[in-house]
Protein backbone atom coordinates (compact mmCIF):
# COMPACT_ATOMS: atom_id res chain seq x y z
CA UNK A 1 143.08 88.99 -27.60
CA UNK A 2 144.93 91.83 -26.72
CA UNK A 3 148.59 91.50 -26.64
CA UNK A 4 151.46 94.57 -25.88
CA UNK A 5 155.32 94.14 -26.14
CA UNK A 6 157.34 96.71 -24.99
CA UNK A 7 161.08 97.28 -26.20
CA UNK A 8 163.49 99.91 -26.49
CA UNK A 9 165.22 99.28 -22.61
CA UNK A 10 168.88 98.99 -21.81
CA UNK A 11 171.42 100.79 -19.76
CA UNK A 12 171.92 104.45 -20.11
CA UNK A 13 174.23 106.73 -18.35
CA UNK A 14 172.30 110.16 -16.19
CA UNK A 15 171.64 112.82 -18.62
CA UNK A 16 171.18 110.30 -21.67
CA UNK A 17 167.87 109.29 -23.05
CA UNK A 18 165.96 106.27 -24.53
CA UNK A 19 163.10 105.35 -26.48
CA UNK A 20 160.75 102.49 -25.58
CA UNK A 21 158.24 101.38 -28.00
CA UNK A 22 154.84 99.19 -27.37
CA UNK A 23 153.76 97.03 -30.10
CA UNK A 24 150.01 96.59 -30.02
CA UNK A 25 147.84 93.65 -31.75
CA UNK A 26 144.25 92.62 -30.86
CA UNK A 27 143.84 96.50 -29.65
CA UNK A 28 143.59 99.62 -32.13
CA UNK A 29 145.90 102.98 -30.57
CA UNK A 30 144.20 104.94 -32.72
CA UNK A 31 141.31 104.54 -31.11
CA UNK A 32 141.71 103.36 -27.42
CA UNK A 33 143.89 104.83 -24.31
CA UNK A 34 146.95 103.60 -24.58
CA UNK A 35 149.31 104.17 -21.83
CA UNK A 36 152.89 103.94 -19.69
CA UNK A 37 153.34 103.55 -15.95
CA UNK A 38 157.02 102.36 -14.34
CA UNK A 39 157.54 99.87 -12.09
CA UNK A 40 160.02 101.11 -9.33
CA UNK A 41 162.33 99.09 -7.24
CA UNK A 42 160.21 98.29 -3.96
CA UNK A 43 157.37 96.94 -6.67
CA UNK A 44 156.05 100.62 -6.57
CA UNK A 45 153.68 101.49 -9.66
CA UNK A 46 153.84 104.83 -11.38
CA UNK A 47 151.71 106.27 -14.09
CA UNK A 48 153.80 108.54 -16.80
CA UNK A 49 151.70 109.34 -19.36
CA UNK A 50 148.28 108.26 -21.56
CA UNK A 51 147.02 109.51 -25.09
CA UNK A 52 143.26 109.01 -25.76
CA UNK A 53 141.23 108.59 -28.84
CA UNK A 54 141.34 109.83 -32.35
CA UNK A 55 142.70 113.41 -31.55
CA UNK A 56 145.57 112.04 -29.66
CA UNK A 57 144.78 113.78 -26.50
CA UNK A 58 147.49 113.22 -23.95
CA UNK A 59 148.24 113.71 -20.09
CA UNK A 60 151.63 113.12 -18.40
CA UNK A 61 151.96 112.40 -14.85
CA UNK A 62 154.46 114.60 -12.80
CA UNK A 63 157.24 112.78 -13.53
CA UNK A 64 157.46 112.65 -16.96
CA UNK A 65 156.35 116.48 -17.40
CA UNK A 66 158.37 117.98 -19.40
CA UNK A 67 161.28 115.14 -20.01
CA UNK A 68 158.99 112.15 -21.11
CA UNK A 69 157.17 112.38 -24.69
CA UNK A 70 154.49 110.07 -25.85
CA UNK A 71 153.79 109.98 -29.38
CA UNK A 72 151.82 107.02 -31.49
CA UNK A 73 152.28 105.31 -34.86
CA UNK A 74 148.78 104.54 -36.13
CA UNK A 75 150.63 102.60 -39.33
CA UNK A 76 152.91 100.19 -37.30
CA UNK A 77 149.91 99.66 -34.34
CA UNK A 78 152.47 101.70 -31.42
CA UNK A 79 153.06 104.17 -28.56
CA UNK A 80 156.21 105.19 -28.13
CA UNK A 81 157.64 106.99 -25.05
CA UNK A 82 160.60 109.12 -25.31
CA UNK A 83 162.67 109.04 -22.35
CA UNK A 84 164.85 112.25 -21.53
CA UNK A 85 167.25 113.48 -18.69
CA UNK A 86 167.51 110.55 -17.04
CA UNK A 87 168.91 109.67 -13.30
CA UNK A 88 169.54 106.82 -11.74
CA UNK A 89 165.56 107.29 -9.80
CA UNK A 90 164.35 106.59 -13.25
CA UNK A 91 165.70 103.01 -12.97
CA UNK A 92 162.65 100.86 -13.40
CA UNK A 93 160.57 98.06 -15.69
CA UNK A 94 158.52 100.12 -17.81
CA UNK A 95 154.87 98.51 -18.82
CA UNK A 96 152.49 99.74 -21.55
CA UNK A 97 148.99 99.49 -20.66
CA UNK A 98 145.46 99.60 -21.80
CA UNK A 99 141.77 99.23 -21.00
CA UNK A 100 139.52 97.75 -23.83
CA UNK A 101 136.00 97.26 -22.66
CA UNK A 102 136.79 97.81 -19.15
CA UNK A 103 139.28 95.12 -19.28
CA UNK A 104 143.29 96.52 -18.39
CA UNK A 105 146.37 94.57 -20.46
CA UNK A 106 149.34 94.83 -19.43
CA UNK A 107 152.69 94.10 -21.29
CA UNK A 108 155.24 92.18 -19.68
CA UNK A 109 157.72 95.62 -19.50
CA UNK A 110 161.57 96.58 -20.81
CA UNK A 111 163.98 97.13 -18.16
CA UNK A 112 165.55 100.38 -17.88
CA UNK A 113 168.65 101.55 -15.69
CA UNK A 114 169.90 104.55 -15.25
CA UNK A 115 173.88 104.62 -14.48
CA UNK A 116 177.57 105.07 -14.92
């Protein structure tokens, strides 16, 4: 059974940064896609970024371009996503995410707000 827990959330002022973390069991990173979308006030869904198979290939949607970073931890079982230059539109629950055997988990998400 495939199980993700996201942490790493909290209140950070614009400009600051963060970094969220998905522990993985029942579900290798190493070798599946592994992902992170953001849920947006209004229940809007928002991909950020992926990283597929064994030579870590990784795509970022628009958003996170150049201010998000996605890295994984084979040892610990995680995908971490580096959160930089924030605003307050950043403000959202972000979820970790992956498809084994054409199934989709989801983890339950880590709050994140953006303000003074």
């Amino acid at each position: 059974q495939v199980q993700l827990v996201e942490s790493g959330g909290g209140l950070v002022q614009p400009g600051g940064s963060l970094r969220l973390s998905c522990q993985a069991s029942g579900v290798d990173v190493r070798r599946e896609a592994m992902g992170w979308h953001r849920r947006l006030p209004g229940n809007k869904l928002q991909y950020l970024a992926s990283v597929f198979g064994p030579d870590s290939s990784t795509k970022y949607g628009d958003v996170a371009q150049g201010r998000f970073t996605l890295s994984r931890d084979s040892a610990k079982n995680t995908v971490d996503l580096q959160l930089g230059a924030l605003t307050p539109q950043d403000t959202g629950v972000y979820l970790c995410k992956t498809v084994l055997r054409g199934e989709q988990s989801w983890g339950q998400g880590t709050q994140v707000t953006v303000s003074t």
